[in-house]
N, C-alpha and C. Protein backbone atom coordinates (compact mmCIF):
# COMPACT_ATOMS: atom_id res chain seq x y z
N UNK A 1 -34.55 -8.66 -52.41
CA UNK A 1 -35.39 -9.65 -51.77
C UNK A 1 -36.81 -9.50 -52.32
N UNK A 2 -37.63 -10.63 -52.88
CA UNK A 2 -38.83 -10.26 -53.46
C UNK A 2 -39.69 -10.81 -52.47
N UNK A 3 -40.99 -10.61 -52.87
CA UNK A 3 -42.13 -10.60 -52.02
C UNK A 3 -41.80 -12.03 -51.35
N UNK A 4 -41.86 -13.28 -52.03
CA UNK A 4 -41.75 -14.70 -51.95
C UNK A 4 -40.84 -14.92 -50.72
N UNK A 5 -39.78 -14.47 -50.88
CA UNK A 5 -39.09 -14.53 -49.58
C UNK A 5 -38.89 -13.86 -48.33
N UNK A 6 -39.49 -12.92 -48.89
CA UNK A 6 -40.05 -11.95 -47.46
C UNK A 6 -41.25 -12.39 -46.50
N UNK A 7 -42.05 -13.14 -47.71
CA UNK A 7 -43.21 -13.67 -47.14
C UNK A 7 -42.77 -15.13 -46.50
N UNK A 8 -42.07 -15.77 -46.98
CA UNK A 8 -41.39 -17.16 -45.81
C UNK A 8 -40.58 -16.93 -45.26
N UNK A 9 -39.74 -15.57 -44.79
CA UNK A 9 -38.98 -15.06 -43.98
C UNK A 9 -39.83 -14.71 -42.27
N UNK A 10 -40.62 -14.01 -43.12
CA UNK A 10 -41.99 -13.58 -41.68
C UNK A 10 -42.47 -14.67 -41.31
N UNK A 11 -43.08 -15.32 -41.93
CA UNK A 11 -43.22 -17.26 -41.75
C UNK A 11 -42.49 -17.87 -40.82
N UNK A 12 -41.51 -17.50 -41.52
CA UNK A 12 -40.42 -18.03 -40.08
C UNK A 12 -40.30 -17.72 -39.10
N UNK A 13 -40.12 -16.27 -38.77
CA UNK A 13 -40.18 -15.91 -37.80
C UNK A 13 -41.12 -16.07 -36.78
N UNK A 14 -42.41 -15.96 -37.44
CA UNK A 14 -43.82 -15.97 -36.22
C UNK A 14 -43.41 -17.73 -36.04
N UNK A 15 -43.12 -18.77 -36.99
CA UNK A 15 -42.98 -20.25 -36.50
C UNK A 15 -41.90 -20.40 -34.96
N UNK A 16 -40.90 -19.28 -35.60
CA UNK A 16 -40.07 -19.51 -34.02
C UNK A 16 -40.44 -18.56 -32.96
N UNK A 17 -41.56 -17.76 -33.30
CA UNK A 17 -41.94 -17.14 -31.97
C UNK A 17 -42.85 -18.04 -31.15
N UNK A 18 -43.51 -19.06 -32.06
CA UNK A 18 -44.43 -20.07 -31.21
C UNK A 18 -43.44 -20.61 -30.62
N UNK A 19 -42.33 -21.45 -31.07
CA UNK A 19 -41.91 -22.18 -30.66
C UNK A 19 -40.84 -21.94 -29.34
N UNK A 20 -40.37 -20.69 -29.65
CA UNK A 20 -39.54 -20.21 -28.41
C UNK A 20 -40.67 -19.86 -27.13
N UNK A 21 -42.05 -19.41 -27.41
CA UNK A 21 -42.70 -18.84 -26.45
C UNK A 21 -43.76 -20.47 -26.21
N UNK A 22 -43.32 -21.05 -26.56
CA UNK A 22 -44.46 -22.41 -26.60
C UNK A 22 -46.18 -22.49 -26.49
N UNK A 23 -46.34 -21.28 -27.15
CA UNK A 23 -48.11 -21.60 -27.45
C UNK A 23 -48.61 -21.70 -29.07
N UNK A 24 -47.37 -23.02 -29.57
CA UNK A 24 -47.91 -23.38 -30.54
C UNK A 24 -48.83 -24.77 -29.99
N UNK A 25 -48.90 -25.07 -28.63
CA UNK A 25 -49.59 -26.16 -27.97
C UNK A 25 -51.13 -25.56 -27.74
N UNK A 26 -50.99 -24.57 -27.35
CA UNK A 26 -51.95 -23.53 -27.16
C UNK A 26 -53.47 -23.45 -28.06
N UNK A 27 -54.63 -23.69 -27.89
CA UNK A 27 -55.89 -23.29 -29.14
C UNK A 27 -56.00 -22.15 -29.20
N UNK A 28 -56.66 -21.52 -30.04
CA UNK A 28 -56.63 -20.31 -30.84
C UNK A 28 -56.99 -19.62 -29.82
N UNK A 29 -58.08 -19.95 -29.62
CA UNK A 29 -58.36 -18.45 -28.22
C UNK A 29 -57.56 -18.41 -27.01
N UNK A 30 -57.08 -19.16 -26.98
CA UNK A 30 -55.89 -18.95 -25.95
C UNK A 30 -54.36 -18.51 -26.69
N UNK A 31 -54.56 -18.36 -27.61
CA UNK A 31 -53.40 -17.86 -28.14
C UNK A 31 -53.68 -16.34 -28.49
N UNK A 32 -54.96 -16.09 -28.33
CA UNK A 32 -54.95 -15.08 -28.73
C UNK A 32 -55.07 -14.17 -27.61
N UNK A 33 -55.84 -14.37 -26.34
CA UNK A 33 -55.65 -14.03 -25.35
C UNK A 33 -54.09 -14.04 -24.47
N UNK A 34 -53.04 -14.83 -24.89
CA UNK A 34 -51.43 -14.46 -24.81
C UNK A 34 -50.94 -13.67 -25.30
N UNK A 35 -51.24 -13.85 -26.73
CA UNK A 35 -50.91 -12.53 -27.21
C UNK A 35 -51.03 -11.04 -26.83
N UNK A 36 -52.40 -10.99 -26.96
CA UNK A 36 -53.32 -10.16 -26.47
C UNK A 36 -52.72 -9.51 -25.18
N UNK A 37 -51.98 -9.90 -24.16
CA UNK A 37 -51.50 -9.71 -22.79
C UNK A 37 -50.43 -9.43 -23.20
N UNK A 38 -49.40 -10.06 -23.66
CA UNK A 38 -47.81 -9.86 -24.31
C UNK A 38 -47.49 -8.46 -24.99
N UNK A 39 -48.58 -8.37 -26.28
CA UNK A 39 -48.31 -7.13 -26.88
C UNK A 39 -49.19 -5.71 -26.05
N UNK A 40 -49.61 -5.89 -25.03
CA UNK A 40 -49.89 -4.99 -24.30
C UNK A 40 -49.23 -4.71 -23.20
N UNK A 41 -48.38 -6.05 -22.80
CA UNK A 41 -47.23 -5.49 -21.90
C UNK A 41 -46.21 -4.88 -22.46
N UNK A 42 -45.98 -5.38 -23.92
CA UNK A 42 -44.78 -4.88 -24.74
C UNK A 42 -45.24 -3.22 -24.60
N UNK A 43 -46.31 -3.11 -25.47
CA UNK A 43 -46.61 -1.16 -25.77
C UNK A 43 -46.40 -0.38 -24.71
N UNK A 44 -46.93 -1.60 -23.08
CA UNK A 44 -47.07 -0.44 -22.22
C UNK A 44 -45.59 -0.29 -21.93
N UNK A 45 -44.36 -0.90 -22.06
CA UNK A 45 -42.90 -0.72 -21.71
C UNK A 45 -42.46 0.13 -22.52
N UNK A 46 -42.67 -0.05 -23.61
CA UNK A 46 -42.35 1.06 -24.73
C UNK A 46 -42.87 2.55 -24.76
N UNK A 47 -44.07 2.90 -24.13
CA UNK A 47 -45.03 3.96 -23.88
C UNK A 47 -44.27 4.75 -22.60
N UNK A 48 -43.59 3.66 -21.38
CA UNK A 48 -43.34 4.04 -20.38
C UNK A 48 -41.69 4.72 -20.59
N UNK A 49 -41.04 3.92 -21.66
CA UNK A 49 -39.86 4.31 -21.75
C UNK A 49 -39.57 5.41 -22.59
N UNK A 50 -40.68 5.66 -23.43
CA UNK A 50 -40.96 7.00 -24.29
C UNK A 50 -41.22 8.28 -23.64
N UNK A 51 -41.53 8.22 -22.60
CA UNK A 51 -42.35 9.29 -21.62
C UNK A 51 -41.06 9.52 -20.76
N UNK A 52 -40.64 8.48 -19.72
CA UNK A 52 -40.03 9.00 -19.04
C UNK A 52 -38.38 8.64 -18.60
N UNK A 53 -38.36 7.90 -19.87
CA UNK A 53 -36.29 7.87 -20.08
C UNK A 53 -36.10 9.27 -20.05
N UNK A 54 -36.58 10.10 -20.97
CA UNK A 54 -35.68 11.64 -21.19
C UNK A 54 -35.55 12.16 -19.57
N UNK A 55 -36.42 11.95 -18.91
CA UNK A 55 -36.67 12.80 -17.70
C UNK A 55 -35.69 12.53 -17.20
N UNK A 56 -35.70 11.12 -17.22
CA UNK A 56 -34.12 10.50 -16.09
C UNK A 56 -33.21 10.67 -16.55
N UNK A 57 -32.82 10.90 -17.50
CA UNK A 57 -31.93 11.25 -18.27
C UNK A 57 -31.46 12.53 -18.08
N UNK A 58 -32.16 13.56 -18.15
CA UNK A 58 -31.95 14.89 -18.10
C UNK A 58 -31.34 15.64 -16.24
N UNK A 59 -32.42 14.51 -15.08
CA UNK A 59 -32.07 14.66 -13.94
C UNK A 59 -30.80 14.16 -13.64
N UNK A 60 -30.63 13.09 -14.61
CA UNK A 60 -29.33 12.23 -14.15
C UNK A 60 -27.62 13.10 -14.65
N UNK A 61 -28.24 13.93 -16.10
CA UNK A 61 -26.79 14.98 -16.37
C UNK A 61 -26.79 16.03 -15.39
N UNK A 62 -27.96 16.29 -14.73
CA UNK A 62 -27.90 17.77 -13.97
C UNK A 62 -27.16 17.59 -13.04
N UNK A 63 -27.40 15.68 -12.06
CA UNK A 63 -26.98 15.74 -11.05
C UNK A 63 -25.75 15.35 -11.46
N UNK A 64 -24.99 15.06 -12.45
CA UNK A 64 -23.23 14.59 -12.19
C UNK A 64 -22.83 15.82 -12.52
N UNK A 65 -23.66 16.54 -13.81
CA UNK A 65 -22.50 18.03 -13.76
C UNK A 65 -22.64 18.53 -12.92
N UNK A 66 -23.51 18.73 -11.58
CA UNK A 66 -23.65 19.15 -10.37
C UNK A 66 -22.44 18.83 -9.40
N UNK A 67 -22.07 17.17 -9.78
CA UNK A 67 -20.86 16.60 -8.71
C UNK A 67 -19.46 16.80 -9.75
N UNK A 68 -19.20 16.92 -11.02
CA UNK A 68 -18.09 17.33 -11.06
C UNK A 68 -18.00 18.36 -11.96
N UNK A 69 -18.56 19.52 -11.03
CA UNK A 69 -17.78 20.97 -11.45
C UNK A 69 -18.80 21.80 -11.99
N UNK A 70 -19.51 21.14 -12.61
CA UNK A 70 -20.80 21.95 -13.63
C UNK A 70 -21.72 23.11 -12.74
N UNK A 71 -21.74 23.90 -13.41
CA UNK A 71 -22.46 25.08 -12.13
C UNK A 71 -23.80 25.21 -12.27
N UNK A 72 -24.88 25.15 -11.18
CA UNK A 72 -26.11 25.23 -11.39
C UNK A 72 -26.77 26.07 -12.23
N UNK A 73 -28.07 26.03 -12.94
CA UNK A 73 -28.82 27.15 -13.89
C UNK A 73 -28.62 28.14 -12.93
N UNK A 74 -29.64 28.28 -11.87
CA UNK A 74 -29.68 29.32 -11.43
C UNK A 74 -28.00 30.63 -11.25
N UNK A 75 -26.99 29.99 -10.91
CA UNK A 75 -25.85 30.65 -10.84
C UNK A 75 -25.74 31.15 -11.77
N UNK A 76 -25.49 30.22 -13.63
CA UNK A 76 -25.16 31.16 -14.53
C UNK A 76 -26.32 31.97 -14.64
N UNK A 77 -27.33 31.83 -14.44
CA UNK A 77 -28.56 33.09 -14.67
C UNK A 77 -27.99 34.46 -13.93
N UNK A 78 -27.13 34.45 -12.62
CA UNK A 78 -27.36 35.50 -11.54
C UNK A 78 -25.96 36.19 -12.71
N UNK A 79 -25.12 35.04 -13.15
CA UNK A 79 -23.44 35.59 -14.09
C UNK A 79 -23.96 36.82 -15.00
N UNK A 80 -25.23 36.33 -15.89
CA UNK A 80 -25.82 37.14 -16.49
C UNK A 80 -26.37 38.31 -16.58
């Protein structure tokens, strides 16, 4: 793929992001102030899911190997 079509590929894409999100009706400073709000809600979901998926994640294996069968840290510590 050379530059040429990479470059009317991205073209395209931002054309159907206006058009699916409809502020190609929109003037510039108001488009930019959408934006502006959009990609800061985007980072902050992404920031939030970076931080604290693992956590839930990690509470969420403790508590099922907890319900089927898995034995608490502390127990194998005392095995030891």
């Amino acid at each position: 793929m050379n530059f040429k079509n990479l470059r009317e590929y991205l073209a395209w894409l931002y054309y159907q992001y206006l058009l699916i999100t409809g502020i190609y009706v929109l003037e510039p400073w108001e488009k930019s102030i959408f934006n502006s709000i959009l990609f800061s809600a985007i980072a902050m979901v992404i920031y939030t899911s970076y931080v604290f998926v693992p956590i839930h994640v990690r509470l969420a294996l403790e508590f099922f190997s907890g319900i089927f069968g898995g034995q608490p840290e502390s127990t194998m510590a005392l095995m030891n």
